[in-house]
PDB file of N, CA and C in Angstrom:
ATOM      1  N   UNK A   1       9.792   1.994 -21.312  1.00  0.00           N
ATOM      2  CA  UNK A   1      10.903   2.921 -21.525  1.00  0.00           C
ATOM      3  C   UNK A   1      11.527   3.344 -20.197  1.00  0.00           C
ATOM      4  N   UNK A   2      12.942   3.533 -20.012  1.00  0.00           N
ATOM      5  CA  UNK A   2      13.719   3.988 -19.120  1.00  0.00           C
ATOM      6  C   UNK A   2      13.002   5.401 -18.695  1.00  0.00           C
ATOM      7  N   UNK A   3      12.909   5.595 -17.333  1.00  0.00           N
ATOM      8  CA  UNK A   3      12.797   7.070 -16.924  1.00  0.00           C
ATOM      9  C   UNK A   3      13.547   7.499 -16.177  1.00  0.00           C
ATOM     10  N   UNK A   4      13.982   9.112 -16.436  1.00  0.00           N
ATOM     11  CA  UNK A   4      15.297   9.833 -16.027  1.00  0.00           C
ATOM     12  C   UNK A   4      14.974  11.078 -15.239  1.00  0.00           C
ATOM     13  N   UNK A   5      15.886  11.235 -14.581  1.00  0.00           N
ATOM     14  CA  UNK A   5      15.626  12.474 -13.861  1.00  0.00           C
ATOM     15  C   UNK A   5      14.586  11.896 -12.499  1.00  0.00           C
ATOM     16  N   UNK A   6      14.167  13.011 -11.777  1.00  0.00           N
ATOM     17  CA  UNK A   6      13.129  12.779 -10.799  1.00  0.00           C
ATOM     18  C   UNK A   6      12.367  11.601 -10.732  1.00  0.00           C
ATOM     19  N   UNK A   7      11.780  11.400 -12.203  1.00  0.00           N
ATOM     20  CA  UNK A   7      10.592  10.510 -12.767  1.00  0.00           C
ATOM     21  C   UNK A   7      10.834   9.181 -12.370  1.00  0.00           C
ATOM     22  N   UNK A   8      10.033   7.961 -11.771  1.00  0.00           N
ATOM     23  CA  UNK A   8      10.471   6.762 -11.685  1.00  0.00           C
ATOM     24  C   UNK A   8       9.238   5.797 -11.752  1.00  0.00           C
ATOM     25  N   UNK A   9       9.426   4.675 -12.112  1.00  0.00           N
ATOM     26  CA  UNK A   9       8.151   3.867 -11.760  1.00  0.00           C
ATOM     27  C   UNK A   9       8.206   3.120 -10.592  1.00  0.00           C
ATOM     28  N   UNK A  10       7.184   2.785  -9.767  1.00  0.00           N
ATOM     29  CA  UNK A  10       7.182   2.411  -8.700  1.00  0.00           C
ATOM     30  C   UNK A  10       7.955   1.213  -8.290  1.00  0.00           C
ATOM     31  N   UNK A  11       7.897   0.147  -9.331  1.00  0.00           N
ATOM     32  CA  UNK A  11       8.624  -0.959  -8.911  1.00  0.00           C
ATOM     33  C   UNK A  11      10.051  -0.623  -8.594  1.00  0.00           C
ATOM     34  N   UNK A  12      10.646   0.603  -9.616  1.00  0.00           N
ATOM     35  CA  UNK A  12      12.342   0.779  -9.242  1.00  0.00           C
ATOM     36  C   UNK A  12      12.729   1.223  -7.986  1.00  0.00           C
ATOM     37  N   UNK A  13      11.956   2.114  -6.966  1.00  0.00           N
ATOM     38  CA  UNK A  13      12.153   2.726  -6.037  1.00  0.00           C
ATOM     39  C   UNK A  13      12.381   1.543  -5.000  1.00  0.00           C
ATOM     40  N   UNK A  14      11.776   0.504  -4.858  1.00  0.00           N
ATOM     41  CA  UNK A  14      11.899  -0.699  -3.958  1.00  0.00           C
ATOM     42  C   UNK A  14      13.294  -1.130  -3.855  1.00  0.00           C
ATOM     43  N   UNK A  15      13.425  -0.617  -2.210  1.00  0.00           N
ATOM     44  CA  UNK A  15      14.821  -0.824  -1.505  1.00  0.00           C
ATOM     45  C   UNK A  15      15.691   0.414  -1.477  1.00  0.00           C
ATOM     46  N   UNK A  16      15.318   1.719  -2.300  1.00  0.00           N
ATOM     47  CA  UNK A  16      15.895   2.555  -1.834  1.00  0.00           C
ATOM     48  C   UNK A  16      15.801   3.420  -0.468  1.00  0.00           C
ATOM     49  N   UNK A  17      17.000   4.514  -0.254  1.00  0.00           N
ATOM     50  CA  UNK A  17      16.718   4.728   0.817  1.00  0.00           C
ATOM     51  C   UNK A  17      15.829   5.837   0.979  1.00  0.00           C
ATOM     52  N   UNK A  18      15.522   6.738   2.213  1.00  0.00           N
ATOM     53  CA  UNK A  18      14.662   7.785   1.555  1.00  0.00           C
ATOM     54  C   UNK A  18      15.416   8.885   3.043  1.00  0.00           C
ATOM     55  N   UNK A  19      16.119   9.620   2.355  1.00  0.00           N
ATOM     56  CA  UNK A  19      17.052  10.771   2.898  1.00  0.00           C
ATOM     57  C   UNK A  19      15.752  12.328   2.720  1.00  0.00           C
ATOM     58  N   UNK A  20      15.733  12.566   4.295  1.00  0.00           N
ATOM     59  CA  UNK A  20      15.096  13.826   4.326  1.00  0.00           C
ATOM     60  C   UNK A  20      16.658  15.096   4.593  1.00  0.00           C
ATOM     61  N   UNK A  21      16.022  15.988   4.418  1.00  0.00           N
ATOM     62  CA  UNK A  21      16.750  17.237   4.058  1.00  0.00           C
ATOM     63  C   UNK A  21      17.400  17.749   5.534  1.00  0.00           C
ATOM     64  N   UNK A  22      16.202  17.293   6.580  1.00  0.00           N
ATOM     65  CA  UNK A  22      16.768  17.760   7.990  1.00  0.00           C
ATOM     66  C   UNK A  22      16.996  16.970   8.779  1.00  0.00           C
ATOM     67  N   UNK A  23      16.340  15.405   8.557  1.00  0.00           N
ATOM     68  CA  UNK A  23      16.686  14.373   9.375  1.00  0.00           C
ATOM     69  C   UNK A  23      17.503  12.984   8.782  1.00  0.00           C
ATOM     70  N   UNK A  24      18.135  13.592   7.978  1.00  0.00           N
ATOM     71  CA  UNK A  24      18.877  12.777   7.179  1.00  0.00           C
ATOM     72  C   UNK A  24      18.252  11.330   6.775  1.00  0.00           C
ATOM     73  N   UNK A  25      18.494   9.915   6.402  1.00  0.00           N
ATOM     74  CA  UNK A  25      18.287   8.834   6.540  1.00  0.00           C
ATOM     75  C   UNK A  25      16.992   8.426   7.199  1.00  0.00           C
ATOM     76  N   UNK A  26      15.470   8.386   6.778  1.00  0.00           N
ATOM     77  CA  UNK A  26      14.721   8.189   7.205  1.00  0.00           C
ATOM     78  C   UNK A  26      14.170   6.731   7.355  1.00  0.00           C
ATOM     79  N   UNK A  27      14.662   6.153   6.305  1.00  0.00           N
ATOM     80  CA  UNK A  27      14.775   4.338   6.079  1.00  0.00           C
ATOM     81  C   UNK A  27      14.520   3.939   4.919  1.00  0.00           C
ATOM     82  N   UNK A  28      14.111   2.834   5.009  1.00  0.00           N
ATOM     83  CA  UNK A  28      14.144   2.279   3.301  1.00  0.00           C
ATOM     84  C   UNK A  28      12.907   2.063   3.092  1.00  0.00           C
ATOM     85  N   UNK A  29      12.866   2.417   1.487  1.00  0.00           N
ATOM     86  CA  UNK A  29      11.413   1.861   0.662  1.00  0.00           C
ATOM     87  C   UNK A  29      11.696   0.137   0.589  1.00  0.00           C
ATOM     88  N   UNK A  30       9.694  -0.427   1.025  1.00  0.00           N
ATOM     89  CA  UNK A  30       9.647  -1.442   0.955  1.00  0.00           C
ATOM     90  C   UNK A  30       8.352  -1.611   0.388  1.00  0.00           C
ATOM     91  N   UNK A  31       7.710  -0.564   0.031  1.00  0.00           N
ATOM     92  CA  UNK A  31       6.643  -1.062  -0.727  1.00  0.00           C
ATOM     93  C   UNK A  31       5.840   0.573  -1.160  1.00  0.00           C
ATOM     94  N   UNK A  32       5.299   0.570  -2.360  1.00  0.00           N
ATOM     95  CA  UNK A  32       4.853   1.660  -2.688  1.00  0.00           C
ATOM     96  C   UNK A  32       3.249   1.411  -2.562  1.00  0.00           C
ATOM     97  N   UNK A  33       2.209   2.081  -1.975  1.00  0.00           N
ATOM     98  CA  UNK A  33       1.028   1.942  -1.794  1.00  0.00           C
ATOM     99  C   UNK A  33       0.511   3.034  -2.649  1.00  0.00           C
ATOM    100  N   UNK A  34      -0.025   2.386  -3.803  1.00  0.00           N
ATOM    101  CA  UNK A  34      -1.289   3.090  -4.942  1.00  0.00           C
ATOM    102  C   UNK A  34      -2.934   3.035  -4.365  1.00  0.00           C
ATOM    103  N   UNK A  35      -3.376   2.428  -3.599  1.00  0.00           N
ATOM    104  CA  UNK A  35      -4.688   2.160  -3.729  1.00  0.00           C
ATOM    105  C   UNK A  35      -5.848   3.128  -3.710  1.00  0.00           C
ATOM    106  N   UNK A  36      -4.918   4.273  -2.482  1.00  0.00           N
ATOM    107  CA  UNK A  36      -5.926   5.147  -2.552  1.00  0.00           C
ATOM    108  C   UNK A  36      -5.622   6.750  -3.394  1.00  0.00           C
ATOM    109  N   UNK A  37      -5.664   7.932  -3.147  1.00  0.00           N
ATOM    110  CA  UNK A  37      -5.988   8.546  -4.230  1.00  0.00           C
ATOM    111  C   UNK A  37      -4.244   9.518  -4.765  1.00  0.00           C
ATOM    112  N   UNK A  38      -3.488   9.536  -3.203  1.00  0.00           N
ATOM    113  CA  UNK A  38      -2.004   9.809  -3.125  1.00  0.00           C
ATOM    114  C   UNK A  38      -1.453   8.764  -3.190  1.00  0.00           C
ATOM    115  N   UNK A  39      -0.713   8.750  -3.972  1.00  0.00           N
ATOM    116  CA  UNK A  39       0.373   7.282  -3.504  1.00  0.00           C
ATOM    117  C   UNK A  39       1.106   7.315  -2.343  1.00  0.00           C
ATOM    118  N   UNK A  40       2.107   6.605  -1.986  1.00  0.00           N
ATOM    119  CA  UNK A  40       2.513   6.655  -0.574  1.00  0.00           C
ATOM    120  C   UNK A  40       3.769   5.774  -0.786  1.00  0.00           C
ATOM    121  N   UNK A  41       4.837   6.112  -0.116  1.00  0.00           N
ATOM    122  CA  UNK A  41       5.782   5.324  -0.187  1.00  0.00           C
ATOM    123  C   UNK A  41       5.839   4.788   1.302  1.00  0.00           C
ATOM    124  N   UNK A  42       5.912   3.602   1.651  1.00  0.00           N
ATOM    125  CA  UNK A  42       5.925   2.435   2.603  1.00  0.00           C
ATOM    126  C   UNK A  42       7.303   2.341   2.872  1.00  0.00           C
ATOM    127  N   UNK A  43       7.883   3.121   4.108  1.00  0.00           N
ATOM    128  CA  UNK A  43       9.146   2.922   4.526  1.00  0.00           C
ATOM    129  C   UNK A  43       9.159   2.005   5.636  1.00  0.00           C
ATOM    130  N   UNK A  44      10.157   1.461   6.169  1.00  0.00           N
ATOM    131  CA  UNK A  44      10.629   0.679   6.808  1.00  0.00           C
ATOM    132  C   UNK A  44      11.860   1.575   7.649  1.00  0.00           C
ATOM    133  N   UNK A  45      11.894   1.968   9.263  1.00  0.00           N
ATOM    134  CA  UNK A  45      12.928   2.563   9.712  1.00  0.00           C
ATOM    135  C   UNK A  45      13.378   1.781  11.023  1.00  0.00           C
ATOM    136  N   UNK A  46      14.496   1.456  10.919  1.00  0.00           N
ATOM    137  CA  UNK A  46      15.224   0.570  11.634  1.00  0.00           C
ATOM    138  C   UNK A  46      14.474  -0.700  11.958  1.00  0.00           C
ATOM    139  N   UNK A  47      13.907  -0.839  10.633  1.00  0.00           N
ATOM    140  CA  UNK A  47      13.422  -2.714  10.610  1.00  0.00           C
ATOM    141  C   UNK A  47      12.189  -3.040  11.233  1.00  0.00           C
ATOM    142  N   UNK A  48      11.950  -1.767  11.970  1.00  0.00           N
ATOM    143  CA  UNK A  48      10.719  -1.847  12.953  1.00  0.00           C
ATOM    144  C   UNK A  48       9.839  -1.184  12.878  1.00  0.00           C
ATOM    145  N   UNK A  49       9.829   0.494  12.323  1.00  0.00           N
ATOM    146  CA  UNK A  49       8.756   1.364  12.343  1.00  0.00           C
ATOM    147  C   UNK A  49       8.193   1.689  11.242  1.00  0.00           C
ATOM    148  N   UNK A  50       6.885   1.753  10.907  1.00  0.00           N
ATOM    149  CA  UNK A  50       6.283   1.885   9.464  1.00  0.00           C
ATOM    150  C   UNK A  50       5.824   2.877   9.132  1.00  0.00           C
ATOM    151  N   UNK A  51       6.692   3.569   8.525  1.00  0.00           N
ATOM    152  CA  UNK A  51       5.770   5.344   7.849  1.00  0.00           C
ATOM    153  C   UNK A  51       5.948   5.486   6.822  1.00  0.00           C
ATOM    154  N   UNK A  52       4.295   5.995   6.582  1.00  0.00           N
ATOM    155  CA  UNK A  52       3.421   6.220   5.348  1.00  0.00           C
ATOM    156  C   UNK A  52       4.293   8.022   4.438  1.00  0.00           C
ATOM    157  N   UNK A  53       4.680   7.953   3.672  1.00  0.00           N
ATOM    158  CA  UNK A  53       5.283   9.753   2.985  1.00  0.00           C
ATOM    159  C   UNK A  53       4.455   9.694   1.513  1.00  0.00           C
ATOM    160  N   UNK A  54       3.678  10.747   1.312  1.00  0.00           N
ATOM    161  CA  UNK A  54       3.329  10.586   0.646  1.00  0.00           C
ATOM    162  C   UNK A  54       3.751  11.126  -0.614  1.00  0.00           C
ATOM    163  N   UNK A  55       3.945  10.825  -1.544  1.00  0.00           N
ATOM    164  CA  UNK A  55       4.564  10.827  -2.646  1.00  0.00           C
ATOM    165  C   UNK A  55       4.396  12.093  -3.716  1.00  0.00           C
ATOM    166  N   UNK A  56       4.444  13.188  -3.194  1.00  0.00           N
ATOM    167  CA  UNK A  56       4.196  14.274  -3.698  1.00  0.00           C
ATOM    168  C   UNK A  56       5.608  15.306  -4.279  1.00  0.00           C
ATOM    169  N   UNK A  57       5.626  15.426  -5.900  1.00  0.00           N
ATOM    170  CA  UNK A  57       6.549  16.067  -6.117  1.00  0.00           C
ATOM    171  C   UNK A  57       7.353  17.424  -5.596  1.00  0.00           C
ATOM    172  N   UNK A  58       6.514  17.681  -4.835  1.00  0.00           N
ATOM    173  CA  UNK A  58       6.763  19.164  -4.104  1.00  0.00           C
ATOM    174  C   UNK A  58       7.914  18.646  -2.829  1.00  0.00           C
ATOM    175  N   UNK A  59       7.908  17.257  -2.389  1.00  0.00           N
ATOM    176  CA  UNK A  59       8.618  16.797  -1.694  1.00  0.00           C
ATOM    177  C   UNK A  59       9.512  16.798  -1.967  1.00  0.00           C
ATOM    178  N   UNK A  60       9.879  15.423  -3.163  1.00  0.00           N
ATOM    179  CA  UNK A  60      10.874  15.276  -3.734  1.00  0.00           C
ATOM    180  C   UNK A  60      11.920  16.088  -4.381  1.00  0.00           C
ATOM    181  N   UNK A  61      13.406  15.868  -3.864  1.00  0.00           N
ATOM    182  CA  UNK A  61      14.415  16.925  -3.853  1.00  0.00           C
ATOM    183  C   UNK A  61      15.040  16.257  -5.491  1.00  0.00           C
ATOM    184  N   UNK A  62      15.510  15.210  -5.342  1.00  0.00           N
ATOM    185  CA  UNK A  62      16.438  13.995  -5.944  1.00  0.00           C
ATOM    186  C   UNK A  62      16.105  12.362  -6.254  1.00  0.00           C
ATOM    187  N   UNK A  63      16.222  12.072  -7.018  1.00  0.00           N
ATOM    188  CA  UNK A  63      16.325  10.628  -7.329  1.00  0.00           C
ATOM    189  C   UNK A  63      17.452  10.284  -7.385  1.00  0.00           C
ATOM    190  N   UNK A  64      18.685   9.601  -6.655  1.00  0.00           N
ATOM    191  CA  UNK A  64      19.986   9.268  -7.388  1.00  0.00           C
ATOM    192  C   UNK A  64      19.725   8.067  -6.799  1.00  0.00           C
ATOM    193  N   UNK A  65      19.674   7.327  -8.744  1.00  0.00           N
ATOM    194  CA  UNK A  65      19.933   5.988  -8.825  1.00  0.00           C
ATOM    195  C   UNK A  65      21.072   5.345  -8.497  1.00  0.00           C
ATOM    196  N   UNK A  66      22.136   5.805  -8.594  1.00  0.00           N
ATOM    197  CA  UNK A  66      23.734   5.054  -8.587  1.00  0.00           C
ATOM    198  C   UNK A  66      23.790   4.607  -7.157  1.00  0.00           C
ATOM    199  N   UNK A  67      23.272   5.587  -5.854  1.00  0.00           N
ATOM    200  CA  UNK A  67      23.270   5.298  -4.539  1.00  0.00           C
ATOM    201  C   UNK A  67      22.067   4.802  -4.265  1.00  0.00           C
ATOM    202  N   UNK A  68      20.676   4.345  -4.986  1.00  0.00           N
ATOM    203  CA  UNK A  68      19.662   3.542  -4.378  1.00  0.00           C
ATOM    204  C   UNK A  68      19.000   5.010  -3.426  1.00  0.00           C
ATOM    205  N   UNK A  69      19.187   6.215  -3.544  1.00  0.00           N
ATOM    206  CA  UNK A  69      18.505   7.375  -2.665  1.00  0.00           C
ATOM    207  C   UNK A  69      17.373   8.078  -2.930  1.00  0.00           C
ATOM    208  N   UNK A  70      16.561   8.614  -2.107  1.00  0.00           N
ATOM    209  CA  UNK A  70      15.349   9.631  -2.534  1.00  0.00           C
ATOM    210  C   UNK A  70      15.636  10.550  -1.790  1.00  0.00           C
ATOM    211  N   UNK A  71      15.897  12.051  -2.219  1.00  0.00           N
ATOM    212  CA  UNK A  71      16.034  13.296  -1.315  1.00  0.00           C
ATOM    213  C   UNK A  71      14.854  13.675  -0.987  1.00  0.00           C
ATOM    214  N   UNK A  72      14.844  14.074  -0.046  1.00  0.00           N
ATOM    215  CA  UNK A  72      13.320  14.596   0.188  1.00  0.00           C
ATOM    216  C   UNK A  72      13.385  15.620   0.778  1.00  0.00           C
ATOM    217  N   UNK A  73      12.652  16.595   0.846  1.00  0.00           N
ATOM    218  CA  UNK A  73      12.370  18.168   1.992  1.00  0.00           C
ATOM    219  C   UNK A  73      10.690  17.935   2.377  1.00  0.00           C
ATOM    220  N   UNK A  74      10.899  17.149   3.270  1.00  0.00           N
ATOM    221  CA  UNK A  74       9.433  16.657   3.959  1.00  0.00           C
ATOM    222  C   UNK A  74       9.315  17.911   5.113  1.00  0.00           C
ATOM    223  N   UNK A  75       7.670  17.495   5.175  1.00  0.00           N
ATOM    224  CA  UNK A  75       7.339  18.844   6.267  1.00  0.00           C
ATOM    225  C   UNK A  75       7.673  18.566   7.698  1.00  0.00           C
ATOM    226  N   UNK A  76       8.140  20.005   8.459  1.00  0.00           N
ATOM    227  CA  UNK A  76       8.075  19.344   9.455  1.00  0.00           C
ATOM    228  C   UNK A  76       7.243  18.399  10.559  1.00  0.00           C
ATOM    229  N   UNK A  77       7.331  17.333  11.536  1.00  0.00           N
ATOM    230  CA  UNK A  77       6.611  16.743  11.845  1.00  0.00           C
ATOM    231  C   UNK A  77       5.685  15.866  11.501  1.00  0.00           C
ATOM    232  N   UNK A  78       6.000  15.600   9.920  1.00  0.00           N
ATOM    233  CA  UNK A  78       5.273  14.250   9.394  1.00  0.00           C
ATOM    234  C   UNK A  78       6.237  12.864   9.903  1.00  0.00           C
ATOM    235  N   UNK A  79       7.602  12.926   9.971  1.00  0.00           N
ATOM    236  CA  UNK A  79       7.787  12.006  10.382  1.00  0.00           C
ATOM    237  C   UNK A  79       7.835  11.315  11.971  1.00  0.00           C
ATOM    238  N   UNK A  80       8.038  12.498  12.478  1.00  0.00           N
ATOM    239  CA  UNK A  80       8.164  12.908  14.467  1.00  0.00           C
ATOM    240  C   UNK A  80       6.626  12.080  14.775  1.00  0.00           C
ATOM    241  N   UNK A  81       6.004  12.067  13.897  1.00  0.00           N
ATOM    242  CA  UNK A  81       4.421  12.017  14.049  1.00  0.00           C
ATOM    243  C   UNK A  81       4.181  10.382  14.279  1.00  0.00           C
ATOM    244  N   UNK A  82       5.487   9.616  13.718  1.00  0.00           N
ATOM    245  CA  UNK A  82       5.583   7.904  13.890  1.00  0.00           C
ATOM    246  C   UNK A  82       6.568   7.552  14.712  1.00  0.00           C
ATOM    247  N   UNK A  83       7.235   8.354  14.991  1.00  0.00           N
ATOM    248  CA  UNK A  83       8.122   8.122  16.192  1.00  0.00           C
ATOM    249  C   UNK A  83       8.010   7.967  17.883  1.00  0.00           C
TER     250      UNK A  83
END
């Protein structure tokens, strides 16, 4: 079944982008990692750098499908932390 709103299954998120709240454009989903006990979304930022966000609804702002986007209000310094 289709899911709406926030809700998504992992395969759909592949290739979107993932927009934080203060650092705009953080890069693209390229792979969602289930294995261990958080999921994790596997970004890709400028083709070169690999950071782990972990997939927690408290994050997540938005899903908009029409633009391929994930809003996010990530904490500070989780991403500064791969840079």
């Amino acid at each position: 079944p289709k899911l709406e709103g926030d809700k998504f299954y992992f395969h759909e998120v592949i290739g979107f982008d993932v927009e934080d709240k203060r650092l705009g454009i953080v890069g693209k989903i390229v792979s969602v990692n289930d294995i261990a006990a958080q999921p994790l979304f596997e970004v890709l930022k400028d083709n070169v750098i690999e950071i782990l966000i972990p997939m927690i609804d408290h994050f997540i702002v938005k899903v908009d499908r029409k633009n391929k986007v994930i809003k996010m209000d990530l904490p500070e310094g989780l991403i500064e932390m791969y840079l």
